[in-house]
Protein backbone atom coordinates (compact mmCIF):
# COMPACT_ATOMS: atom_id res chain seq x y z
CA UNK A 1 0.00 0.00 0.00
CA UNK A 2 1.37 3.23 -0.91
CA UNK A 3 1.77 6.14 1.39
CA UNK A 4 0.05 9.43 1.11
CA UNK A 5 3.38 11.17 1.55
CA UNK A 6 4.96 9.27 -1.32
CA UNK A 7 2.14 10.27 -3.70
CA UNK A 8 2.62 14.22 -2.65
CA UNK A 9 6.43 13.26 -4.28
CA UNK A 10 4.93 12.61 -7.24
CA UNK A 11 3.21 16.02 -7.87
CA UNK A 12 5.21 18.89 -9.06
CA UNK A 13 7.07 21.39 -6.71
CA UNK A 14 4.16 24.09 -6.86
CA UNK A 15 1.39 22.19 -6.22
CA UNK A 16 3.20 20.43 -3.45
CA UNK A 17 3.79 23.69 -1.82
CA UNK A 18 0.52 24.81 -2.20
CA UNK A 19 -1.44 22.23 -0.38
CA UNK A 20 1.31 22.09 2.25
CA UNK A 21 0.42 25.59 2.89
CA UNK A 22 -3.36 25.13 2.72
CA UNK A 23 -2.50 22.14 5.21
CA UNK A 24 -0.68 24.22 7.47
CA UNK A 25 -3.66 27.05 7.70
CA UNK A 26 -5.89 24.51 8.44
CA UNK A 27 -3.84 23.48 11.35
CA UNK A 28 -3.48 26.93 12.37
CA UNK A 29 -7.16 27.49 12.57
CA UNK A 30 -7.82 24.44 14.37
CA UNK A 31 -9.22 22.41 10.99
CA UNK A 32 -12.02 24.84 10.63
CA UNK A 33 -12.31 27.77 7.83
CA UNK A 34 -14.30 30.80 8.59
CA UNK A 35 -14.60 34.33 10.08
CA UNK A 36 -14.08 35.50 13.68
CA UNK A 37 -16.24 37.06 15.35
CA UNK A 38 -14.18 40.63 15.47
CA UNK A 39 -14.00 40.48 11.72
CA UNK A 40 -17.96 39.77 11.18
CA UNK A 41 -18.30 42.87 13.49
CA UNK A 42 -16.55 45.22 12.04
CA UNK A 43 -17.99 44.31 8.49
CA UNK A 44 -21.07 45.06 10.21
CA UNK A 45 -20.17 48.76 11.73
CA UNK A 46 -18.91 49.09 8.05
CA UNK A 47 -22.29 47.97 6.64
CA UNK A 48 -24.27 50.33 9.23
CA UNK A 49 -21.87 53.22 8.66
CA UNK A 50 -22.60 53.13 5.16
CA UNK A 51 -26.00 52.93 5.13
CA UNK A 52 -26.68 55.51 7.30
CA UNK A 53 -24.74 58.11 5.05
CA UNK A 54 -27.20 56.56 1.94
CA UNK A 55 -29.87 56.94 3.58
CA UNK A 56 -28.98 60.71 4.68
CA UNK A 57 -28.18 61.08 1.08
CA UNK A 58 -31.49 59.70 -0.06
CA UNK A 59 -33.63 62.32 2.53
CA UNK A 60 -31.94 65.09 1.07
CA UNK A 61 -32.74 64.21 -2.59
CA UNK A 62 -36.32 64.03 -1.69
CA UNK A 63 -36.21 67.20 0.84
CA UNK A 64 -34.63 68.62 -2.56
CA UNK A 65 -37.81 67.29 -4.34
CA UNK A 66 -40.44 68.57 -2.21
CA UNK A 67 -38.66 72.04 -1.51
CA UNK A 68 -38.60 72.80 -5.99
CA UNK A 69 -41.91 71.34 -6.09
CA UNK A 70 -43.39 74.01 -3.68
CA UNK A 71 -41.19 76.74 -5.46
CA UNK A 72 -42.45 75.56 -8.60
CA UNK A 73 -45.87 75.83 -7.43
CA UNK A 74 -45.99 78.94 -5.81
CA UNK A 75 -44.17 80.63 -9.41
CA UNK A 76 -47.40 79.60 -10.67
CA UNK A 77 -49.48 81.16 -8.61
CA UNK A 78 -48.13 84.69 -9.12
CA UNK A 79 -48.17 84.21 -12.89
CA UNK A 80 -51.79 83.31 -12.26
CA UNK A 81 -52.38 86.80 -10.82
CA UNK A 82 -50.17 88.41 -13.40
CA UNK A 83 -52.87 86.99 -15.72
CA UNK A 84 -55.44 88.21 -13.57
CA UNK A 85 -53.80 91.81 -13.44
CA UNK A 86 -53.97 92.08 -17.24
CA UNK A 87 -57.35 90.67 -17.88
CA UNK A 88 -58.66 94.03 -16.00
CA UNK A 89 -60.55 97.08 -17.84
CA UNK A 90 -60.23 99.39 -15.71
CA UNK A 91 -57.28 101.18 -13.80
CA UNK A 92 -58.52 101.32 -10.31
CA UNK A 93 -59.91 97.90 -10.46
CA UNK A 94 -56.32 96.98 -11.50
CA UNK A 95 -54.92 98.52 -8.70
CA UNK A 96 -57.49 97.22 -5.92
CA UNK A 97 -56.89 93.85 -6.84
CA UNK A 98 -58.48 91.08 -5.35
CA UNK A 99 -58.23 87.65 -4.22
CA UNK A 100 -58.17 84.50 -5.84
CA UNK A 101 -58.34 80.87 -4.61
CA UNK A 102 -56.05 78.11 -6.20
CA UNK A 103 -56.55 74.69 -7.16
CA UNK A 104 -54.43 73.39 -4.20
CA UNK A 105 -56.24 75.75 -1.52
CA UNK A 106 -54.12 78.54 -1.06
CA UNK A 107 -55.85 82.25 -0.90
CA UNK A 108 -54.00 84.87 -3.20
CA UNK A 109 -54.44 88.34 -2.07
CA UNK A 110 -52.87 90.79 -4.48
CA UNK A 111 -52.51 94.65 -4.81
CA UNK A 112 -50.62 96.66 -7.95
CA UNK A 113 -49.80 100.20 -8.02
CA UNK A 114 -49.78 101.34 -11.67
CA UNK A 115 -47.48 104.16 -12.87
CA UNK A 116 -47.65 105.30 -16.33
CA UNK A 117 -43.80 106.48 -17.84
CA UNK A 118 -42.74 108.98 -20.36
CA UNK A 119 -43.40 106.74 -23.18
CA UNK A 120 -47.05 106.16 -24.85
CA UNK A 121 -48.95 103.02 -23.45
CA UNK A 122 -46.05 102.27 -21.10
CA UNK A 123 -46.61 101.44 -17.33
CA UNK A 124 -44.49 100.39 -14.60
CA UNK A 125 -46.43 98.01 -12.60
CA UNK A 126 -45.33 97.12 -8.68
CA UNK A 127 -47.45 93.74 -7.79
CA UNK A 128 -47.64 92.83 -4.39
CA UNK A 129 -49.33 89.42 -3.62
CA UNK A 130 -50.51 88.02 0.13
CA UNK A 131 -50.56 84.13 -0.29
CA UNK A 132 -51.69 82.03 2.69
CA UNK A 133 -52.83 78.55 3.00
CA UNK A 134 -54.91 78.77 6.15
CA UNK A 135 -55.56 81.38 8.81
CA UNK A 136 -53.00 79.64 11.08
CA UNK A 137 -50.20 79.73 8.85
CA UNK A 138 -47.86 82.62 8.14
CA UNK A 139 -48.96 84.62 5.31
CA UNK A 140 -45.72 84.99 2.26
CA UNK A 141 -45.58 88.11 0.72
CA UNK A 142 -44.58 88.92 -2.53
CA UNK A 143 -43.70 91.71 -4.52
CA UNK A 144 -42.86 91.76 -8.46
CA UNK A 145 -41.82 94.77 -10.15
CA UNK A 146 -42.68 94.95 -14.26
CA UNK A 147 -43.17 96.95 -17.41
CA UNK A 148 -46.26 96.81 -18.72
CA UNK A 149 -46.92 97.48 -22.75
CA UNK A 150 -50.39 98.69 -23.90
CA UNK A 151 -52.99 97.34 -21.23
CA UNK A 152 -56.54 97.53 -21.64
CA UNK A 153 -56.77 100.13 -19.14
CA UNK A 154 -54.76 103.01 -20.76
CA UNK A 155 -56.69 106.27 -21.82
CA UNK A 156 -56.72 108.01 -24.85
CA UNK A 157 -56.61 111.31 -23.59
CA UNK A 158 -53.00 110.03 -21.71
CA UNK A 159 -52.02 109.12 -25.41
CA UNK A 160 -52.08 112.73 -26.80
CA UNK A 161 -50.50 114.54 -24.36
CA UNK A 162 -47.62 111.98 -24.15
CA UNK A 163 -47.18 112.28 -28.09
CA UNK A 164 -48.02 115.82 -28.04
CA UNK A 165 -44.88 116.64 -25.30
CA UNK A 166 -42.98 113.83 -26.91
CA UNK A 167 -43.13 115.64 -30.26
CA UNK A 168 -42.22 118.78 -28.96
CA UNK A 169 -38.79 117.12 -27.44
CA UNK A 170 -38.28 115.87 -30.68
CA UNK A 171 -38.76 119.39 -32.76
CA UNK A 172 -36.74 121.36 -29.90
CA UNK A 173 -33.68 118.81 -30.66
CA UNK A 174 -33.97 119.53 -34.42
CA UNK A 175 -33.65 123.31 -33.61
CA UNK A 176 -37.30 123.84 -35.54
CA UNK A 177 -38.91 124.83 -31.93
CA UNK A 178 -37.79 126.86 -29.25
């Protein structure tokens, strides 16, 4: 009967080397292969560590979300009363305002005060909107300031006097009126 040494002679140098040194681990670790208890752990603080920081990471994306989506919205809302602004006829109606409810519940308030300019038809609008939610809630103000071409409320009579003064700058640069 052979020997089991004798037939690890037979094999080549390298793989006699190798499974003497897989031998010897096996010896070290008392025949059985496996983790410790200190390395199983510390993979687990590394596995709590990290998720923790991904799930930080994922709150802040969706805090991100939710804080644009209520920006979004509320950009909306004060082109809503822009609209509202222009659809008026009349001047002091325009500049009363009034208040408008939106689909999602909030109550617009809004105000302008309407300046006409040196130029025909122009007007410098300042639009100041109250926008609250419910009467417990802080109201947000807002104020846009915008130029305003040719609404429905200018006046005819405004026309003539701002071309009328507007061709007299224009004749007094010429040198044809003093």
């Amino acid at each position: 009967m052979k020997n089991a040494a004798s037939d690890d002679y037979a094999l080549p140098l390298e793989v006699r080397l190798r499974g003497a040194s897989a031998r010897q681990a096996r010896l070290r670790h008392g025949g059985r292969c496996g983790f410790t208890l200190l390395e199983v752990l510390i993979a687990l603080v590394i596995f709590v560590l990290a998720a923790v920081v991904l799930g930080g990471a994922y709150l802040n994306v969706l805090i991100s979300y939710q804080i644009a989506a209520r920006g979004n919205g509320a950009a909306q809302d004060i082109a809503f009363v822009r609209q509202q602004l222009m659809t008026q006829t009349d001047l002091q109606t325009a500049e009363n305002g009034g208040e408008i409810t939106t689909a999602d519940g909030h109550s617009i308030k809004w105000t302008a005060t309407i300046e006409p300019t040196n130029t025909t038809d122009l007007f410098t609008v300042v639009l100041t909107t109250i926008a609250s939610t419910t009467a417990l809630d802080q109201a947000q103000t807002a104020t846009q300031t915008f130029m305003l071409l040719r609404p429905t409320w200018s006046q005819a009579a405004d026309h003539t006097a701002l071309r009328q003064a507007a061709t007299a700058r224009i004749l007094k640069m010429q040198g044809k009126q003093q």
